[in-house]
Protein backbone atom coordinates (compact mmCIF):
# COMPACT_ATOMS: atom_id res chain seq x y z
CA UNK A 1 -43.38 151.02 205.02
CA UNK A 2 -43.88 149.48 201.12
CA UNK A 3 -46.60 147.75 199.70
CA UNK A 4 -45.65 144.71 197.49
CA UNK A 5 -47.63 144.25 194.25
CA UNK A 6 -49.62 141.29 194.48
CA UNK A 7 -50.46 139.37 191.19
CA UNK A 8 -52.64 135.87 190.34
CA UNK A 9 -51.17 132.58 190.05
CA UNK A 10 -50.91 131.95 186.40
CA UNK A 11 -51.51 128.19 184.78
CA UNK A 12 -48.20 127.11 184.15
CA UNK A 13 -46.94 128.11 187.65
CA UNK A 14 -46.70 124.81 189.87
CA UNK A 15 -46.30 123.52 193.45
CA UNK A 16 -42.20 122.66 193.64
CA UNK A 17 -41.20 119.98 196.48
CA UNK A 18 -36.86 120.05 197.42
CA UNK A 19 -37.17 116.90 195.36
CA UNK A 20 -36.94 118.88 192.20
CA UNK A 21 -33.85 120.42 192.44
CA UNK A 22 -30.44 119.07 192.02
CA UNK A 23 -29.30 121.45 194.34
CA UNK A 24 -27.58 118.92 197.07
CA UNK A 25 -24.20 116.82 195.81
CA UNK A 26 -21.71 115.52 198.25
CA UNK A 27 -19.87 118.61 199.35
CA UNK A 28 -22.62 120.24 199.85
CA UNK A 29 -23.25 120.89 204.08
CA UNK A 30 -24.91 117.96 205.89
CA UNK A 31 -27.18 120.65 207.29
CA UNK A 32 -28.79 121.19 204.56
CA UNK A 33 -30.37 117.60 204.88
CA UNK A 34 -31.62 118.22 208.41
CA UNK A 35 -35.12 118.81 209.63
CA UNK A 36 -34.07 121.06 211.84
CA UNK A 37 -37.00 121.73 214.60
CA UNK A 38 -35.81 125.43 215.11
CA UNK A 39 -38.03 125.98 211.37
CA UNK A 40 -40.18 123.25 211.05
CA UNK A 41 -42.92 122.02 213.46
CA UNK A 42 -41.61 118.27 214.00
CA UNK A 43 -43.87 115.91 212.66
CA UNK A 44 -45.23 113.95 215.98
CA UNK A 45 -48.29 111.63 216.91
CA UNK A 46 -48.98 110.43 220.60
CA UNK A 47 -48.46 107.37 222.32
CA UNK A 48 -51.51 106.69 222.80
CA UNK A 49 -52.12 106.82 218.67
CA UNK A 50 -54.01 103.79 217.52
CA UNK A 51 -51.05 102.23 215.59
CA UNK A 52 -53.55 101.54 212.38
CA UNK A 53 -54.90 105.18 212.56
CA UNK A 54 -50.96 106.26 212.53
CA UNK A 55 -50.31 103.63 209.53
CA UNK A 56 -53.41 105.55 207.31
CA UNK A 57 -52.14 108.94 208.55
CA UNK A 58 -48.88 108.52 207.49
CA UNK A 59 -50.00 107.13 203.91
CA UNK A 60 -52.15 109.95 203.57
CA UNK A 61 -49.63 112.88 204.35
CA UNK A 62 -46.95 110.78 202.70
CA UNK A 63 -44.71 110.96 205.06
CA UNK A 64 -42.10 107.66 205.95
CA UNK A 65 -41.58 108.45 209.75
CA UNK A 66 -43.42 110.59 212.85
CA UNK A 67 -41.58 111.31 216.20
CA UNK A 68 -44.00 110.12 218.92
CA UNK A 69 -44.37 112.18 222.24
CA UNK A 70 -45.62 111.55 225.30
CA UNK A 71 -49.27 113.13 227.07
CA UNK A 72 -46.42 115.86 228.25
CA UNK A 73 -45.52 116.10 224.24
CA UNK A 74 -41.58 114.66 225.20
CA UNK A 75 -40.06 112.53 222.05
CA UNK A 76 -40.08 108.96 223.64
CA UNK A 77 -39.96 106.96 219.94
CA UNK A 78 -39.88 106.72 216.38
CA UNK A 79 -42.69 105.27 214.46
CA UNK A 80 -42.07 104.84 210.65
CA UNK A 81 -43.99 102.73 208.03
CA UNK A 82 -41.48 99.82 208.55
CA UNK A 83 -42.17 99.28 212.10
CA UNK A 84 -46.05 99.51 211.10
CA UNK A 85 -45.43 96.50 208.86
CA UNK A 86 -48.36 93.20 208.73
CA UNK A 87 -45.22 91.36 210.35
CA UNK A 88 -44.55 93.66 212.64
CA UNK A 89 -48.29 94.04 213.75
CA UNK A 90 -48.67 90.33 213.82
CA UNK A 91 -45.44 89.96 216.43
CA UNK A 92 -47.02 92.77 218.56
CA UNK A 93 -50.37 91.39 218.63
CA UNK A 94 -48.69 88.26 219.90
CA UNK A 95 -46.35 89.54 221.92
CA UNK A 96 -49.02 91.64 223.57
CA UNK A 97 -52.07 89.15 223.54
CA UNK A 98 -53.95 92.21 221.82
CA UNK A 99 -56.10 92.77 219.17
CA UNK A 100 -54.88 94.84 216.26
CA UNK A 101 -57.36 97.66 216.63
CA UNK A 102 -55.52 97.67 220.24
CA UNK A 103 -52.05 98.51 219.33
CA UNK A 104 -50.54 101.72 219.36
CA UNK A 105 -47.81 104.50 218.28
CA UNK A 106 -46.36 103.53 221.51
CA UNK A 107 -46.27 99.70 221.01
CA UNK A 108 -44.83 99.60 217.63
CA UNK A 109 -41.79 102.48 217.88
CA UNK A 110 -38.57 102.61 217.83
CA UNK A 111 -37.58 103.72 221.30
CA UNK A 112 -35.52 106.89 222.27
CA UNK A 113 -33.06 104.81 223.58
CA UNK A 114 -32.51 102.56 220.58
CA UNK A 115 -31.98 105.67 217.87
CA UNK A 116 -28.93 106.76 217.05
CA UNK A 117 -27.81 110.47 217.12
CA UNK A 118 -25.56 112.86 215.84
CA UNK A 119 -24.21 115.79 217.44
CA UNK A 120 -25.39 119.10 215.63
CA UNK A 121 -21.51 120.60 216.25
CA UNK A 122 -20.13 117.63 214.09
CA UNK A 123 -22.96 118.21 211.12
CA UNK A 124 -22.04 121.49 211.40
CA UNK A 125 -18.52 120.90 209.57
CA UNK A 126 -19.30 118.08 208.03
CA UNK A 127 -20.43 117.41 203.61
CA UNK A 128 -23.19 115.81 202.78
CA UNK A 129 -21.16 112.54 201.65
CA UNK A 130 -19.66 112.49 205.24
CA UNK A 131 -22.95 112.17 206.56
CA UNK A 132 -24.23 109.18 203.64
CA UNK A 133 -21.22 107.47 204.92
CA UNK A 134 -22.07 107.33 208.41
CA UNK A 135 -25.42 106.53 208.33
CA UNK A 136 -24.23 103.92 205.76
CA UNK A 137 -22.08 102.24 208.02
CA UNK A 138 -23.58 102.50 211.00
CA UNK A 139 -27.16 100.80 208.77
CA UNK A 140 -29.49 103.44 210.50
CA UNK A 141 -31.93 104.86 208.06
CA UNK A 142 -33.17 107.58 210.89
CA UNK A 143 -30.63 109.63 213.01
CA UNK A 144 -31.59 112.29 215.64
CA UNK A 145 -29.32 115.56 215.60
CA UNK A 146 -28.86 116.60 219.48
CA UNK A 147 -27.68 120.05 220.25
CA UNK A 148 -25.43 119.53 223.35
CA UNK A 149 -24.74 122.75 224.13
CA UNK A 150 -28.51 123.43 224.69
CA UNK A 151 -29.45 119.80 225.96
CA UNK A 152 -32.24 120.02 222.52
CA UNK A 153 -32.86 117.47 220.08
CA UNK A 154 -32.68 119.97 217.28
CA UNK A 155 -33.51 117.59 213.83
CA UNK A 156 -33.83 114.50 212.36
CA UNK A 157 -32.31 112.85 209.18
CA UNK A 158 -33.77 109.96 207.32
CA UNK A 159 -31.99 107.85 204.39
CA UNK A 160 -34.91 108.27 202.54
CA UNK A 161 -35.26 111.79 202.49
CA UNK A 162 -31.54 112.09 201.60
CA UNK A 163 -31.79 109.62 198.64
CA UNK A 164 -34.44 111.56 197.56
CA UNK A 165 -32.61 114.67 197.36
CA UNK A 166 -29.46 113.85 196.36
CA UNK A 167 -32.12 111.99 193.53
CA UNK A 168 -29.81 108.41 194.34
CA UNK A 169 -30.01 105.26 196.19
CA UNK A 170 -28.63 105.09 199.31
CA UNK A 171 -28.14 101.52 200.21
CA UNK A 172 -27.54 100.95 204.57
CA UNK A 173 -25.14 97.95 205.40
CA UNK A 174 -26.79 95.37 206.91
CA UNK A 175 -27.12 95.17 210.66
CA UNK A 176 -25.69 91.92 212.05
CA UNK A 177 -27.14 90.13 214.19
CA UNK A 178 -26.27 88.12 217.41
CA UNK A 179 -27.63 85.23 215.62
CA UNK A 180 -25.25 85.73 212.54
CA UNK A 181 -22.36 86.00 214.51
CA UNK A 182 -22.70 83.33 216.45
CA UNK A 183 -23.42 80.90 213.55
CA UNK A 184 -20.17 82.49 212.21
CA UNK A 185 -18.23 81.64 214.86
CA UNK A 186 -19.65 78.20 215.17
CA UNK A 187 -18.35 77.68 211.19
């Protein structure tokens, strides 16, 4: 066995976020922009969360998304700052006939079924710029990465997180709606 020598911080040393670094272009691997859950805890609230409670820990920690779980801590949803929104509280009070201080993780997420995923075979030969043209195409600014061959959801990906690092916009097509087709097809 070796001992390391240890040392003290000195003043100009700083705390460095991935953010930093131009280290991610376009051919780089579209692993690199997972959160894979194999080496970092997933970042998950309950159900049961009061949705404002979830809305001031997510400001605080600074964080755009958490995966909510269930009492038996199974992903069921996606709650991100968007979906915590003062519209989006309003239509759920309304829709619920509760008060605000009522809602929760659970009544404002995305569900399981509604996210899109990607498999984590296909990420695993695919570039960086394949994977900002998918989720640009497809509009999704969150995508789960399933592992198939182990039946795990292994990561997540979020627009934001890849704009961040890749230190660019990433601009989603817009959904359309059922509404804006039909009024199309009426024209």
């Amino acid at each position: 066995m070796k001992f390391l020598p240890l040392s003290r911080l000195d003043i100009a040393d700083h705390l460095v976020t991935p953010q930093e670094f131009f280290d991610i272009e376009g051919h780089s691997p579209a692993l690199s922009l997972m959160m894979d859950f194999r080496q970092h805890r997933p970042r998950a609230i309950s159900a049961s969360t009061p949705a404002l409670w979830a809305s001031d820990l997510m400001e605080t920690q600074q964080v755009d998304c958490k995966l909510v779980v269930d009492h038996q801590r199974e992903f069921i949803g996606l709650l991100s700052r968007e979906r915590l929104s003062e519209q989006n509280l309003i239509a759920a009070q309304t829709t619920l006939g509760i008060g605000r201080a009522s809602l929760t993780a659970a009544d404002l997420m995305l569900t399981r079924s509604a996210m899109p995923a990607l498999d984590y075979e296909d990420l695993e030969n695919a570039t960086v710029a394949d994977l900002v043209a998918t989720l640009r195409e497809a509009g999704e600014p969150y995508c789960l990465v399933r592992d198939s061959a182990h039946r795990q959801i292994r990561g997540l990906i979020t627009v934001r997180e890849l704009s961040t690092r890749l230190h660019q916009q990433v601009p989603l097509k817009s959904k359309t709606s059922v509404l804006t087709m039909l009024n199309t097809l009426d024209h």
